[in-house]
Protein backbone atom coordinates (compact mmCIF):
# COMPACT_ATOMS: atom_id res chain seq x y z
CA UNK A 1 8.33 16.96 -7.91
CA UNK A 2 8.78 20.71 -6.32
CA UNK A 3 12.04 20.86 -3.77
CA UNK A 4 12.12 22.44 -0.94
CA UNK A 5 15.07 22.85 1.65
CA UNK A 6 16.58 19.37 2.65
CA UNK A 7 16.08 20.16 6.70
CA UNK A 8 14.26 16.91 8.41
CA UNK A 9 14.03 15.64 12.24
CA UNK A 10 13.08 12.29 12.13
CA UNK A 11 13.06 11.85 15.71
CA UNK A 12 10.18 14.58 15.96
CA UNK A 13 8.16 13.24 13.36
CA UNK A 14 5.06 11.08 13.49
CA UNK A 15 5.30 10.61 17.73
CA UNK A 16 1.45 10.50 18.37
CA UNK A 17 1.00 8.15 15.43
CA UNK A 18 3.69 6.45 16.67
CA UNK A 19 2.71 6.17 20.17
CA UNK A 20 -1.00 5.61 19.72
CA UNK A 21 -0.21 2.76 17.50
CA UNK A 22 2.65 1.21 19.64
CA UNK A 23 -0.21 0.81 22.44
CA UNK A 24 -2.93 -0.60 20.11
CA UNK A 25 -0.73 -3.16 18.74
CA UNK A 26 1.49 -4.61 21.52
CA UNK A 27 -1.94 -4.80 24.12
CA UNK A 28 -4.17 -7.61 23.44
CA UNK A 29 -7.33 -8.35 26.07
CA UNK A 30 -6.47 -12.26 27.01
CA UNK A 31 -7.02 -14.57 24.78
CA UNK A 32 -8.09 -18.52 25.47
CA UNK A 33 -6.53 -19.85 28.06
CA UNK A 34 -4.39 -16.99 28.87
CA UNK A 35 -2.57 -16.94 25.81
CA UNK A 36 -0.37 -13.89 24.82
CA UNK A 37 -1.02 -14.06 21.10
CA UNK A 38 -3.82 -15.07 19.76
CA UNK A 39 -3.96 -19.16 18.70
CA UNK A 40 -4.28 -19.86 14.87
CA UNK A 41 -7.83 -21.27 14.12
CA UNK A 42 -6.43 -23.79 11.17
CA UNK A 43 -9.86 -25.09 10.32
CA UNK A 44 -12.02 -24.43 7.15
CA UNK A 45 -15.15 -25.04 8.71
CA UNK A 46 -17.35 -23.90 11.79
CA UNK A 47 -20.12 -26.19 13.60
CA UNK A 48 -23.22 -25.33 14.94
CA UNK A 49 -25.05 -26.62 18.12
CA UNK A 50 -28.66 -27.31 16.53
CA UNK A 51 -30.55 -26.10 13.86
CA UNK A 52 -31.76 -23.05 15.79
CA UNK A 53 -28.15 -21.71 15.42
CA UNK A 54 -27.41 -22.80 12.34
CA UNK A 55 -31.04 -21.38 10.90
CA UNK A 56 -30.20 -18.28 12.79
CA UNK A 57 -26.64 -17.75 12.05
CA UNK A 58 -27.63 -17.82 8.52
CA UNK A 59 -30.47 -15.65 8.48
CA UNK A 60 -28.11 -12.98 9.65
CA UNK A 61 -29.58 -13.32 13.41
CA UNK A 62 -26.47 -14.47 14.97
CA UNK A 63 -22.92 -14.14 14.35
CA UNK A 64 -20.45 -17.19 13.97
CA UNK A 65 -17.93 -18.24 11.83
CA UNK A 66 -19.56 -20.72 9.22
CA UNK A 67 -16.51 -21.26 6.47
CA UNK A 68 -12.97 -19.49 6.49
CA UNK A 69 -13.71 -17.99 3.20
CA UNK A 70 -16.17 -16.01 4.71
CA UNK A 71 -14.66 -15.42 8.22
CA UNK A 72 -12.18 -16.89 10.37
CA UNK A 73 -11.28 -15.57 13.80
CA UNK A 74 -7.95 -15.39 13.52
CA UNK A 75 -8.23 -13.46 10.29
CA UNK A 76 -10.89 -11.26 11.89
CA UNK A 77 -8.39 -10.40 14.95
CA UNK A 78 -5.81 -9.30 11.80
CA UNK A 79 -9.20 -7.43 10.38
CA UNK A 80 -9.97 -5.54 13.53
CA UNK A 81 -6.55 -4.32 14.08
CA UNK A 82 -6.20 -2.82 10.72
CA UNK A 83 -9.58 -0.93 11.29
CA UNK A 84 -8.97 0.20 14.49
CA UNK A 85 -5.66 1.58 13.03
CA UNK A 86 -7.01 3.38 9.88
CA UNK A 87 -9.83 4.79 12.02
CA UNK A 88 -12.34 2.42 10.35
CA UNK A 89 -15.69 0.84 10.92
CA UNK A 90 -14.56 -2.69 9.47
CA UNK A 91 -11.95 -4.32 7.47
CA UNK A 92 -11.74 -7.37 5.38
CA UNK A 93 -8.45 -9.54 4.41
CA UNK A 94 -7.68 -11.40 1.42
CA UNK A 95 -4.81 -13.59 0.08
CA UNK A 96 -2.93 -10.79 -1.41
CA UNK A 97 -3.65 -6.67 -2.12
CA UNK A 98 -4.24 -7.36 -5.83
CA UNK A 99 -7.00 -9.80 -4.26
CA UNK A 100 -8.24 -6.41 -2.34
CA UNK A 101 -8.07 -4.15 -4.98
CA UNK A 102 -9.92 -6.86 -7.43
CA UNK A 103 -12.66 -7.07 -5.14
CA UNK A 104 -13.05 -3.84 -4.07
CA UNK A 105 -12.97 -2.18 -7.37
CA UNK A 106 -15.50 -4.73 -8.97
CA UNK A 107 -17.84 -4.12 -5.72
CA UNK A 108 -18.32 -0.68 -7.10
CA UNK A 109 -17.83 -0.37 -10.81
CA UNK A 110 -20.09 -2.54 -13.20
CA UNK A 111 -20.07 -3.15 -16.99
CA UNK A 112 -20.31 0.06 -19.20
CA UNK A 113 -19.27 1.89 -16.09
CA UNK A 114 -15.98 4.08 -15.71
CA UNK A 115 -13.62 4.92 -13.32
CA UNK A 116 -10.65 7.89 -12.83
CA UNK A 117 -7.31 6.22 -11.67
CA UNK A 118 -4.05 8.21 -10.35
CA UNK A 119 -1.40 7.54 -13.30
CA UNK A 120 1.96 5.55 -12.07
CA UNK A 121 -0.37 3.84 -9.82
CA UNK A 122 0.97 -0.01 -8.46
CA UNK A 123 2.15 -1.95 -11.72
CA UNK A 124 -0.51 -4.76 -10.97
CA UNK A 125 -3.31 -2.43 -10.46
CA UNK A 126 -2.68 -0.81 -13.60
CA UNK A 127 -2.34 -4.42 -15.64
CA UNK A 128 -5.66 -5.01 -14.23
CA UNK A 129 -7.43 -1.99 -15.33
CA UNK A 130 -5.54 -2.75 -18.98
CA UNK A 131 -5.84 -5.78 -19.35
CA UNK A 132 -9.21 -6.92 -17.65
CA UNK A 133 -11.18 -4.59 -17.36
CA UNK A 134 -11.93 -3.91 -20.90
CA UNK A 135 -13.36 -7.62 -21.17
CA UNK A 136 -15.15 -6.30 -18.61
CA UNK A 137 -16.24 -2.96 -20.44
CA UNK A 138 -14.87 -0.95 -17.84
CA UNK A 139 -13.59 2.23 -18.73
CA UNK A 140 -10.17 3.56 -16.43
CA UNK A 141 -9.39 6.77 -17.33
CA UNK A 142 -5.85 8.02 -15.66
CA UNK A 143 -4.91 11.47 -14.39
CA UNK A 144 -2.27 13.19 -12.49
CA UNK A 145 -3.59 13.34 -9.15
CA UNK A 146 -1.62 15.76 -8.16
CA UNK A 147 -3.67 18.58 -10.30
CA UNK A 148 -6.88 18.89 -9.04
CA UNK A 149 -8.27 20.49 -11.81
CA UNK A 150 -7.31 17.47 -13.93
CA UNK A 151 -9.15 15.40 -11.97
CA UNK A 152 -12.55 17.20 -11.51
CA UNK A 153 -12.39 17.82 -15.00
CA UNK A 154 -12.09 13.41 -15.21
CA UNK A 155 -14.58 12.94 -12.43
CA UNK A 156 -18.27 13.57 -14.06
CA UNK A 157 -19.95 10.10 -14.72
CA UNK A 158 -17.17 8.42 -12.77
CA UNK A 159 -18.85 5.65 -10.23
CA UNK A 160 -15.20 5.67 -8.31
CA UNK A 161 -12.25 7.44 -7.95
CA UNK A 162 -8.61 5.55 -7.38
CA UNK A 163 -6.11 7.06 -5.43
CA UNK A 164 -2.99 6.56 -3.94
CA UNK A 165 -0.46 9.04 -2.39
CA UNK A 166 2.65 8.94 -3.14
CA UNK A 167 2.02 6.96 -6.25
CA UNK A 168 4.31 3.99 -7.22
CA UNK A 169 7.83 4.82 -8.71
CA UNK A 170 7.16 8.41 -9.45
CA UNK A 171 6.21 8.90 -5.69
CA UNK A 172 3.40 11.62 -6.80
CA UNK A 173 1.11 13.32 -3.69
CA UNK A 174 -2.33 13.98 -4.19
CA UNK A 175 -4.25 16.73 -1.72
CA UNK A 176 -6.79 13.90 -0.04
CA UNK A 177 -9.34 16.78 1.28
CA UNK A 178 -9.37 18.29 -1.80
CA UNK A 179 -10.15 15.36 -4.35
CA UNK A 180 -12.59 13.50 -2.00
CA UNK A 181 -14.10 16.61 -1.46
CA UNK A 182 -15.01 16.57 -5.25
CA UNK A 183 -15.70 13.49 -5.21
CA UNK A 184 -18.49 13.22 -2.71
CA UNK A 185 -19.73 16.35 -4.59
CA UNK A 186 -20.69 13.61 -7.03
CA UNK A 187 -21.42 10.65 -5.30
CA UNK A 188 -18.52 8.90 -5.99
CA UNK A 189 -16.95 6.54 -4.44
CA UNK A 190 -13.00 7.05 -3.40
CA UNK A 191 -10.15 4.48 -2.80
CA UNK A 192 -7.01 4.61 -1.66
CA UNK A 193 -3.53 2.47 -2.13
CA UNK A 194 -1.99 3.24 1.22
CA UNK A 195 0.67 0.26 1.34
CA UNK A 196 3.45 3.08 1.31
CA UNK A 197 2.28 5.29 4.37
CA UNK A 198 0.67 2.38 6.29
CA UNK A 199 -1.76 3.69 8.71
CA UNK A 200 0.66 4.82 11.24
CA UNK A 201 2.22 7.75 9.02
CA UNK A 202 -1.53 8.37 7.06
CA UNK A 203 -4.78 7.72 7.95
CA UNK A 204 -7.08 8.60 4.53
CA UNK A 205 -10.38 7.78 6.27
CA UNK A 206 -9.98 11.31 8.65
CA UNK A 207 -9.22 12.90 5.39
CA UNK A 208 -12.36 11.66 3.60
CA UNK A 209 -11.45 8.87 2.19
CA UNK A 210 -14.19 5.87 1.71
CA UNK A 211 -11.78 2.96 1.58
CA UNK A 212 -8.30 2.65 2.34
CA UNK A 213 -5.99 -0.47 0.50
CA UNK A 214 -3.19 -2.53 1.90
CA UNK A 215 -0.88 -4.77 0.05
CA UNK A 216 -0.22 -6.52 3.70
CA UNK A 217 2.45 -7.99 2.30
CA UNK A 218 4.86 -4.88 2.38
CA UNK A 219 5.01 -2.89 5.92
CA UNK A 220 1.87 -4.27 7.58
CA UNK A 221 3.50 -8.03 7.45
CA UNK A 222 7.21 -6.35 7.62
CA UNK A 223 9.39 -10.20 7.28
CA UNK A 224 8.62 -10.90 3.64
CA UNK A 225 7.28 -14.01 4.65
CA UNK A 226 3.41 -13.06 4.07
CA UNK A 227 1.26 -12.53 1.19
CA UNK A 228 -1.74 -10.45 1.62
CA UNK A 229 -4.21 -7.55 1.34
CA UNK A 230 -6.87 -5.81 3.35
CA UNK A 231 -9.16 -3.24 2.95
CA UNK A 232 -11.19 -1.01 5.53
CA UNK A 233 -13.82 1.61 5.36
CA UNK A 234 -17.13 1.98 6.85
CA UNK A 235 -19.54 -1.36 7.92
CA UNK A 236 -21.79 -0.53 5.11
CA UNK A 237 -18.92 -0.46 2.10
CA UNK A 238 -17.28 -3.55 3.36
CA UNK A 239 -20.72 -5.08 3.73
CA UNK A 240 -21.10 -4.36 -0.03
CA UNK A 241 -17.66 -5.34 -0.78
CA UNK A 242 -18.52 -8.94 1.50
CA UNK A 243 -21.52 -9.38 -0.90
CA UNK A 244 -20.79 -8.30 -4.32
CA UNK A 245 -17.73 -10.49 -4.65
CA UNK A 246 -15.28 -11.29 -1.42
CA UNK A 247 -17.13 -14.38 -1.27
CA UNK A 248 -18.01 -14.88 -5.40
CA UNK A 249 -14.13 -14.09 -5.74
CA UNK A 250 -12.89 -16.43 -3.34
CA UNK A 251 -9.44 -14.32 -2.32
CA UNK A 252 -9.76 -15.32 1.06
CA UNK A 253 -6.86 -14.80 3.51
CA UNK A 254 -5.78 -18.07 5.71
CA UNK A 255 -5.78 -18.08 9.21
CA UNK A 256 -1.78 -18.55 9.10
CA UNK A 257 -0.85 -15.49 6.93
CA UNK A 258 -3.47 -13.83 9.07
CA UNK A 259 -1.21 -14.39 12.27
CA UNK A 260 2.19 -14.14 10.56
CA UNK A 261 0.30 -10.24 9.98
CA UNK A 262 -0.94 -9.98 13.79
CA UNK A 263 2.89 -10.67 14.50
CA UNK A 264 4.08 -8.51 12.13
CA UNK A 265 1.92 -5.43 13.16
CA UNK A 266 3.28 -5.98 16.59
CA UNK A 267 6.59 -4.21 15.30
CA UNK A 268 5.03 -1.80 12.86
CA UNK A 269 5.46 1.06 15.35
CA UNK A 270 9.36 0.68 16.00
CA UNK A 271 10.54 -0.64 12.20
CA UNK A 272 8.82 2.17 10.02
CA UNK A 273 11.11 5.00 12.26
CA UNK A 274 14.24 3.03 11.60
CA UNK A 275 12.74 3.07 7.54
CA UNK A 276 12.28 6.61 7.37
CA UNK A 277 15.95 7.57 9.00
CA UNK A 278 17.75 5.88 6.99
CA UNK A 279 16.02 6.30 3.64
CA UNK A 280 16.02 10.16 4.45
CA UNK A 281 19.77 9.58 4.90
CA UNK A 282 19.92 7.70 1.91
CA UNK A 283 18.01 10.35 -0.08
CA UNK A 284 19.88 13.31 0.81
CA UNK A 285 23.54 11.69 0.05
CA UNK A 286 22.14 10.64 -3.52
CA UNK A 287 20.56 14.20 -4.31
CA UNK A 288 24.09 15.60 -3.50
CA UNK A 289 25.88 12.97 -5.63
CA UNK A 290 27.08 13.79 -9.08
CA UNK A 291 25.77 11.20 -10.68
CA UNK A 292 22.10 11.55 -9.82
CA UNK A 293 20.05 14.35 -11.64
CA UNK A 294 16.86 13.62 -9.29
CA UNK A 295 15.35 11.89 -6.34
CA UNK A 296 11.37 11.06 -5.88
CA UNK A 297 11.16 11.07 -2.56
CA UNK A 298 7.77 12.98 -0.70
CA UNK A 299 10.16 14.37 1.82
CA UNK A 300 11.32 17.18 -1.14
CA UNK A 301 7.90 17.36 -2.02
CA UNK A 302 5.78 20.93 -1.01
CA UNK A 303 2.60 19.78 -2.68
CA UNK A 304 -0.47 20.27 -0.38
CA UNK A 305 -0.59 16.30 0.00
CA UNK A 306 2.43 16.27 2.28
CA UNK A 307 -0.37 18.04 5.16
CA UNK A 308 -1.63 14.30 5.73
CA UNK A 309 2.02 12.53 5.69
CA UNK A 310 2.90 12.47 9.45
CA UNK A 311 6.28 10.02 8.30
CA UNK A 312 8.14 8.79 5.42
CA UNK A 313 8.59 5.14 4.63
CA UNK A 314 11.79 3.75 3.13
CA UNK A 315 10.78 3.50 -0.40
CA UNK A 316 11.56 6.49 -2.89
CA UNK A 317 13.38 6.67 -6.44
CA UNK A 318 15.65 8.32 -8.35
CA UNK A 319 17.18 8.95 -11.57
CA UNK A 320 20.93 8.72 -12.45
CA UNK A 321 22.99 10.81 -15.26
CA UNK A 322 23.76 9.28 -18.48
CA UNK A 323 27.04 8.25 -18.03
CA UNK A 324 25.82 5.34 -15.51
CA UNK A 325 25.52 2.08 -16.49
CA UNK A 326 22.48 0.82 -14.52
CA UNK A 327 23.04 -2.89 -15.06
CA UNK A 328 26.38 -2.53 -14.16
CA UNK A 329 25.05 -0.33 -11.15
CA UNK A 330 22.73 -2.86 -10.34
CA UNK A 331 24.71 -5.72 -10.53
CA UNK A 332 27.38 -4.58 -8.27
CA UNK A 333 25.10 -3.79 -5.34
CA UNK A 334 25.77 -6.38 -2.53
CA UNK A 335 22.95 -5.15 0.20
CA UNK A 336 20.63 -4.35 -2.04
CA UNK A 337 19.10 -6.80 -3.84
CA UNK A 338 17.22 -7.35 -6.88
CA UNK A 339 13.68 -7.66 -6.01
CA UNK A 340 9.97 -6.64 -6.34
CA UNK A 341 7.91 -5.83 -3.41
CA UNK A 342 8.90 -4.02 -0.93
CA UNK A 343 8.60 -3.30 3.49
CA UNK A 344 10.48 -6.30 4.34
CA UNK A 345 13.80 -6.47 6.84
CA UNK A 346 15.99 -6.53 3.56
CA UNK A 347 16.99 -3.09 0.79
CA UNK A 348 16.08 -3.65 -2.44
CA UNK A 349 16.55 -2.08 -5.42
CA UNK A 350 14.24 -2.49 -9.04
CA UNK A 351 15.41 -0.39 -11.99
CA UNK A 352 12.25 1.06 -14.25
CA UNK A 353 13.48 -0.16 -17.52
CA UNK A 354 13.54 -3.44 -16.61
CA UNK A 355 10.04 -3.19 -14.75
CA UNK A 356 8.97 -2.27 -18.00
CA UNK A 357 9.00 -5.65 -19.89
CA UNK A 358 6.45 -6.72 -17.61
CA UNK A 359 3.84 -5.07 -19.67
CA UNK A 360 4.96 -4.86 -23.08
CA UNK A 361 2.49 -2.72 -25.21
CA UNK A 362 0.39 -1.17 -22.52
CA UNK A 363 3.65 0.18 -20.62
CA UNK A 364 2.19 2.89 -17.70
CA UNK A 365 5.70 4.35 -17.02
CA UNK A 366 6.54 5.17 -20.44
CA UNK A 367 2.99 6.03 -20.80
CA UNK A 368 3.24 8.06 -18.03
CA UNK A 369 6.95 9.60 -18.02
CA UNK A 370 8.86 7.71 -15.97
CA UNK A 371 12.62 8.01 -17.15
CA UNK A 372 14.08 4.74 -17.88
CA UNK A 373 17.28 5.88 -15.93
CA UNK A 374 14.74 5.70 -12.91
CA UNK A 375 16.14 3.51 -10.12
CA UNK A 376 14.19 2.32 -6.88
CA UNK A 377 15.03 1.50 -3.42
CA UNK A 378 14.03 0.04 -0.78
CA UNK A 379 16.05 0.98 2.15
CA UNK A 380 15.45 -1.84 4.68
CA UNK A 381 16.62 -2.78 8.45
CA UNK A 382 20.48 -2.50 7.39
CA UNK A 383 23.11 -0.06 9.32
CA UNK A 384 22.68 2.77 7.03
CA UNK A 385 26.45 3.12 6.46
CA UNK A 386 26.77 -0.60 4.92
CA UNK A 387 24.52 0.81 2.76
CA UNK A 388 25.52 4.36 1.75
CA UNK A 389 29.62 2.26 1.50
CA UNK A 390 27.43 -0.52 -1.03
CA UNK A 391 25.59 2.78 -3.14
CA UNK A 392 29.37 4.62 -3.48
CA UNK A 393 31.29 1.40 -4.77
CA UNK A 394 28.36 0.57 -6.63
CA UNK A 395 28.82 3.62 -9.03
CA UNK A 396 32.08 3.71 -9.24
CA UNK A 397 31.69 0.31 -10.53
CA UNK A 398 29.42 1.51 -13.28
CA UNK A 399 30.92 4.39 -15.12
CA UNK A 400 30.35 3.77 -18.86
């Protein structure tokens, strides 16, 4: 990743994402009965009237819940939000993002088909594409989005193109105007992970983007408490996505996760500031510190991707000299703990070499070259000091 000077105001950055989003979330029009959040509809099914309604309702006439794998309304209030944030025509939830990404994917790429995917994309998302997709005869081909000559040189024949900016663990940008650009050059569809950003610090969809992914389950949620995914784009891709196989799939998301999310957005605005400071603090103490050779962070990034980055989340890695002992490193962390996922309250920290057992023989970092003396963190909700104090006895714990 290219450096550039380590100067940042956090306090400046992101305020009209900040603000517009702060309104959207915290005002609600009233619901039932005067209600200040929105009740939890804990049913699985939806009655009609008389045949009339139910004839018409299914005829695509009328609009009403019928089952809450197809829609539920507290689910749709959590759907509405998220496309109202991203700049969207429509969203659609599901019980977790690999859930989303499944069903999106497969709503666009068939059997003998092929698609171009961002190397060091989410661990999952790459098992899937390894794993399944050649039972499928799907073709992934991976590139480094951040040339954009390697991937129009991927692209021709492609039926969609995967992105996401930064990328996991190697926290990669990729210029958005310019790929999707070449993209719709060749009517092909583009995706986008954008768990990281969230839509408060990126909105893909102004940047041409067809369809933006959430794992809801990291910053959208925010407590750790939620599993979940979403996806938004345009009426007529989530229509196809609602056809081809949200409803074959069955990765529906339930009407509680959906409100744990509507609570969690609530806060979205005021948490992901407190992220960014303190992960930008985080970041510059550990690219000073002897025993770190490198940090991945976008913020020392000048590649043209950073133009549609209005923030930083709290999630970057970075790779320590030789003479650390990671497990020991690890081990002796008290804040941070050992953990996947990440956009919760708590810090957490995963090191790549163990990440890498997860996938034995089809191993992306290694594939890809990610250092096994990579470490990640997620700086949560902590005082920043606790944690910088738990990173400094940490390696002094771990000198080999």
């Amino acid at each position: 990743m290219n450096e550039q000077p380590s100067t940042f105001d956090p306090a400046s950055m992101a305020s009209d994402y900040l603000g517009e989003a702060a309104t959207l979330l915290a005002h609600d029009d009233p619901f039932p009965d005067g209600a200040v959040v929105p009740p939890i509809y804990q049913t699985s099914l939806f009655t009609f009237a008389n045949y009339a309604d139910m004839a018409d309702t299914f005829a695509g006439r009328r609009k009403q819940p019928i089952y809450s794998r197809g829609d539920n309304p507290t689910v749709m209030e959590f759907e509405a939000r998220v496309a109202t944030l991203e700049g969207a025509e429509a969203a659609r939830g599901f019980s977790s993002g690999m859930a989303a990404i499944s069903a999106t994917v497969l709503a666009f790429v068939g059997a003998g088909e092929r698609m171009v995917a961002v190397r060091n994309c989410y661990g999952d998302a790459y098992r899937l594409f390894e794993r399944l997709f050649p039972r499928l005869h799907i073709k992934v081909d991976y590139v480094d989005g951040s040339d954009p000559d390697a991937v129009a040189a991927a692209l021709p024949g492609a039926k969609l193109l995967y992105l996401e900016s930064p990328t996991s663990m190697m926290f990669e940008l990729q210029d958005l105007e310019h790929l999707t650009r070449l993209a719709k050059e060749q009517g092909i569809v583009t995706t986008i992970d954008n768990s990281w950003a969230t839509p408060v610090f990126q909105k893909p969809i102004s940047h041409g983007v067809d369809l933006v992914l959430h794992s809801a389950s990291k910053y959208l949620g925010g407590h750790s408490d939620t599993v979940a995914g979403v996806v938004a784009g345009s009426a007529a891709h989530i229509k196809h996505i609602n056809e081809q196989t949200y409803s074959q799939l069955g990765g529906k998301l339930s009407p509680f996760e959906g409100w744990l999310l509507l609570r969690g957005l609530r806060t979205l605005p005021l948490r992901l500031p407190h992220h960014m400071k303190s992960g930008l603090i985080i970041a510059e103490r550990l690219k000073a510190h002897g025993k770190v050779e490198r940090v991945n962070h976008p913020a020392y990034s000048n590649h043209p991707g950073k133009k549609t980055l209005a923030g930083y989340a709290g999630l970057f890695s970075f790779e320590v000299t030789e003479d650390v002992d990671i497990p020991a490193f690890v081990d002796a962390l008290k804040y941070f703990r050992i953990g996947v996922s990440w956009g919760g309250h708590e810090s957490l920290v995963v090191p790549a070499k163990a990440s890498l057992e997860q996938t034995p023989g089809i191993n992306s970092m290694a594939r890809f070259g990610v250092s096994p003396r990579t470490i990640r963190f997620n700086v949560g909700l902590e005082n920043v000091e606790d944690l910088w104090a738990d990173i400094a006895q940490a390696f002094d714990k771990s000198k080999k």
